[in-house]
C-alpha atoms as a PDB file:
ATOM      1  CA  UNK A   1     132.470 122.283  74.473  1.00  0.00           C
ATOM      2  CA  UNK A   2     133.697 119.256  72.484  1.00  0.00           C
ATOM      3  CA  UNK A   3     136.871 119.528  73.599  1.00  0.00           C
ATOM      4  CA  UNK A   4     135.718 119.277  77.557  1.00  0.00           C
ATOM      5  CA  UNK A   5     136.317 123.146  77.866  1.00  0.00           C
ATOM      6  CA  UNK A   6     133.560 124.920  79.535  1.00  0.00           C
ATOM      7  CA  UNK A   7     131.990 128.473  78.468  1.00  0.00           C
ATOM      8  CA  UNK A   8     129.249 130.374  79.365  1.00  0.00           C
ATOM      9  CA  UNK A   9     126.202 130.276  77.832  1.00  0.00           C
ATOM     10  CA  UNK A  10     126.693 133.500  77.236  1.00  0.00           C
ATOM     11  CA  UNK A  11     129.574 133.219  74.998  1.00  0.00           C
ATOM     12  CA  UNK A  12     128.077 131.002  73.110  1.00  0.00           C
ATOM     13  CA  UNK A  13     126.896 131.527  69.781  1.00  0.00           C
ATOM     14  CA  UNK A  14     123.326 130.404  68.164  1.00  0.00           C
ATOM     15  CA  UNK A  15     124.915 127.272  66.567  1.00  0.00           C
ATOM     16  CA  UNK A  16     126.895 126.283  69.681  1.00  0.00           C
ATOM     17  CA  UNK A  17     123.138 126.849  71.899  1.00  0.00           C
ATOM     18  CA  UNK A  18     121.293 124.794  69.002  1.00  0.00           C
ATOM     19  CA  UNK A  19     124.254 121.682  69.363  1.00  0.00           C
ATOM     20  CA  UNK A  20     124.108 121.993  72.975  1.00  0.00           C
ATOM     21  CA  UNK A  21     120.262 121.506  73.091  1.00  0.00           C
ATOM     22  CA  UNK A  22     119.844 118.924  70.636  1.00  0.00           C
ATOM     23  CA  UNK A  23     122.834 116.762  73.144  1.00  0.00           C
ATOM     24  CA  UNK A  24     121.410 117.685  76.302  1.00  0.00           C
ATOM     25  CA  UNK A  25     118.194 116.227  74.538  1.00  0.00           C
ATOM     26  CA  UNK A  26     119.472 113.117  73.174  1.00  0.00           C
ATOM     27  CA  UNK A  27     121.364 112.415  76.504  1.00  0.00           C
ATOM     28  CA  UNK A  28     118.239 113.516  78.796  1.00  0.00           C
ATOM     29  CA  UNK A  29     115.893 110.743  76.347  1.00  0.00           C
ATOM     30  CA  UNK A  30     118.740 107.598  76.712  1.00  0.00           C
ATOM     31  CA  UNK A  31     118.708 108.820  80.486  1.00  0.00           C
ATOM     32  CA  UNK A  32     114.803 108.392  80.431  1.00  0.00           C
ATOM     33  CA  UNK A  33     114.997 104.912  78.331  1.00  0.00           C
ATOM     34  CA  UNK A  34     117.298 103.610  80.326  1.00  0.00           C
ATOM     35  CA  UNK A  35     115.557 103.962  83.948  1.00  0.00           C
ATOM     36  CA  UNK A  36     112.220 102.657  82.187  1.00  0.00           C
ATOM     37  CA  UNK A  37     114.029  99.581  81.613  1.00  0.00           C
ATOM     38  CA  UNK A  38     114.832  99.507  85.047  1.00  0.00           C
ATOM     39  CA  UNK A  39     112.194 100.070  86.362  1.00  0.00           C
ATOM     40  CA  UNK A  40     109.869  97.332  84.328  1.00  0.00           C
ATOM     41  CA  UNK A  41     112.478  95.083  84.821  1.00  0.00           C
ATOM     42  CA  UNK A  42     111.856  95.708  88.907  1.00  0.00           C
ATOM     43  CA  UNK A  43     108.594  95.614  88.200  1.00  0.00           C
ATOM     44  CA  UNK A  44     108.461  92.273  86.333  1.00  0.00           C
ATOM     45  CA  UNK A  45     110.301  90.761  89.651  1.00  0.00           C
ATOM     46  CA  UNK A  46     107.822  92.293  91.658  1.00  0.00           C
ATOM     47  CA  UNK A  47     105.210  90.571  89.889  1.00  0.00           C
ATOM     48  CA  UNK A  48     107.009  87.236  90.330  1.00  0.00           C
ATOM     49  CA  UNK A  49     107.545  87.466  93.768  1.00  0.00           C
ATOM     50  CA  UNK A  50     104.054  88.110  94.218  1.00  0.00           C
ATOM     51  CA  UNK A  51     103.025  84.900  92.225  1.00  0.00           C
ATOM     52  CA  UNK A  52     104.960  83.037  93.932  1.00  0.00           C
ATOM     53  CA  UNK A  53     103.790  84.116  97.145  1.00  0.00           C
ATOM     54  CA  UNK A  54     100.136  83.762  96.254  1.00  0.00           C
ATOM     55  CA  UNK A  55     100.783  79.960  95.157  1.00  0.00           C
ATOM     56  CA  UNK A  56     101.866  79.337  99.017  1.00  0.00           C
ATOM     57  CA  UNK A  57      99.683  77.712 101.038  1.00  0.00           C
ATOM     58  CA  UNK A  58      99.587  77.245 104.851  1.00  0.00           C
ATOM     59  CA  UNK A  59      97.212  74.697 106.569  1.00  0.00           C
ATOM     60  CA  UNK A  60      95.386  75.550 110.010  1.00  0.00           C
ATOM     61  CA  UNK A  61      95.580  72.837 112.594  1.00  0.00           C
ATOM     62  CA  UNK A  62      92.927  72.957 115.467  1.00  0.00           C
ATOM     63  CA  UNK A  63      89.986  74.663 116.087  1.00  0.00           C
ATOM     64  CA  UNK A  64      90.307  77.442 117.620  1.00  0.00           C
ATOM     65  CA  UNK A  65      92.860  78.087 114.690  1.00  0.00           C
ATOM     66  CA  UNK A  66      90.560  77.959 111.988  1.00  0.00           C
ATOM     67  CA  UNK A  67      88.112  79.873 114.680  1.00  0.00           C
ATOM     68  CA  UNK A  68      90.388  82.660 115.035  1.00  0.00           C
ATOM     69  CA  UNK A  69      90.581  83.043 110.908  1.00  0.00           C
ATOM     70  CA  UNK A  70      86.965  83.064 110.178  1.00  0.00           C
ATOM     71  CA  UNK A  71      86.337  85.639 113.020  1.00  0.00           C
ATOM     72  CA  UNK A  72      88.609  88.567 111.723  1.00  0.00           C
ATOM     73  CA  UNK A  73      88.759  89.960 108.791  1.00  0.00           C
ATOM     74  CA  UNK A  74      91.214  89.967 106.288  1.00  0.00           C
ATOM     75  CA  UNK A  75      93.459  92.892 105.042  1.00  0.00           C
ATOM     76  CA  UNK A  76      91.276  92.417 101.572  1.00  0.00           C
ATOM     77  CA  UNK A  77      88.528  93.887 103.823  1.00  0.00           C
ATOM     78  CA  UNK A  78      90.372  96.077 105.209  1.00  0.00           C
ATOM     79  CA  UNK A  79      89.765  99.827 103.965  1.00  0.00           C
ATOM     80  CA  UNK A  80      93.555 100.630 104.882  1.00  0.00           C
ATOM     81  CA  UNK A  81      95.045  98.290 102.649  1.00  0.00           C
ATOM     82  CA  UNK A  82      93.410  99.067  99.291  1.00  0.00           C
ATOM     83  CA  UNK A  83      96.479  99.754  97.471  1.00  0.00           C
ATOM     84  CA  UNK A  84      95.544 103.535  97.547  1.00  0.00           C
ATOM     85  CA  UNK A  85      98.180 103.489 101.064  1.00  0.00           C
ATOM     86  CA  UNK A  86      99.280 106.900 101.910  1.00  0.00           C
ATOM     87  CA  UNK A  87     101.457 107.417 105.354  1.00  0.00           C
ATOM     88  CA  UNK A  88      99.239 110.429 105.670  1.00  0.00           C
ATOM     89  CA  UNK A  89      96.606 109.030 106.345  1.00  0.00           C
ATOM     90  CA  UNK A  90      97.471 108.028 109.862  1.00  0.00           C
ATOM     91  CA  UNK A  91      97.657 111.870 110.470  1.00  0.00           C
END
């Protein structure tokens, strides 16, 4: 109730159900608002991190360096890291 008391629903009369829906509502969509905001705030940061982890650059010294990169592939060409990852897989 209003007042912080708690009934049962089955005391509760068709009015009191209605009000009772309509918050439960309200409360469950700011709930649902708020943890979107969250989470495309995370994933703005994400996306950041990323950039600036692309823009690095690293610069192979020697041969057998630069051998050694050419001759395997990368995780691009790797199957297992599509994006698509599922820990089930390995099963």
């Amino acid at each position: 109730m209003r007042s912080g008391a708690l009934i049962s629903v089955d005391e509760m009369d068709v009015n009191h159900l209605r009000n009772a829906f309509k918050h439960l509502i309200k409360h469950h969509t700011e709930i649902v608002q708020q943890a979107n905001e969250v989470v495309d705030e995370y994933n703005a940061l994400v996306r950041k991190r990323k950039a600036k982890r692309s823009s690095a650059s690293f610069i192979l010294n020697g041969d057998m360096a630069q051998e050694f990169h050419e001759s395997h592939p990368s995780n691009e060409d790797d199957d297992r890291f599509d994006g698509d990852y599922n820990a089930w897989d390995l099963y």
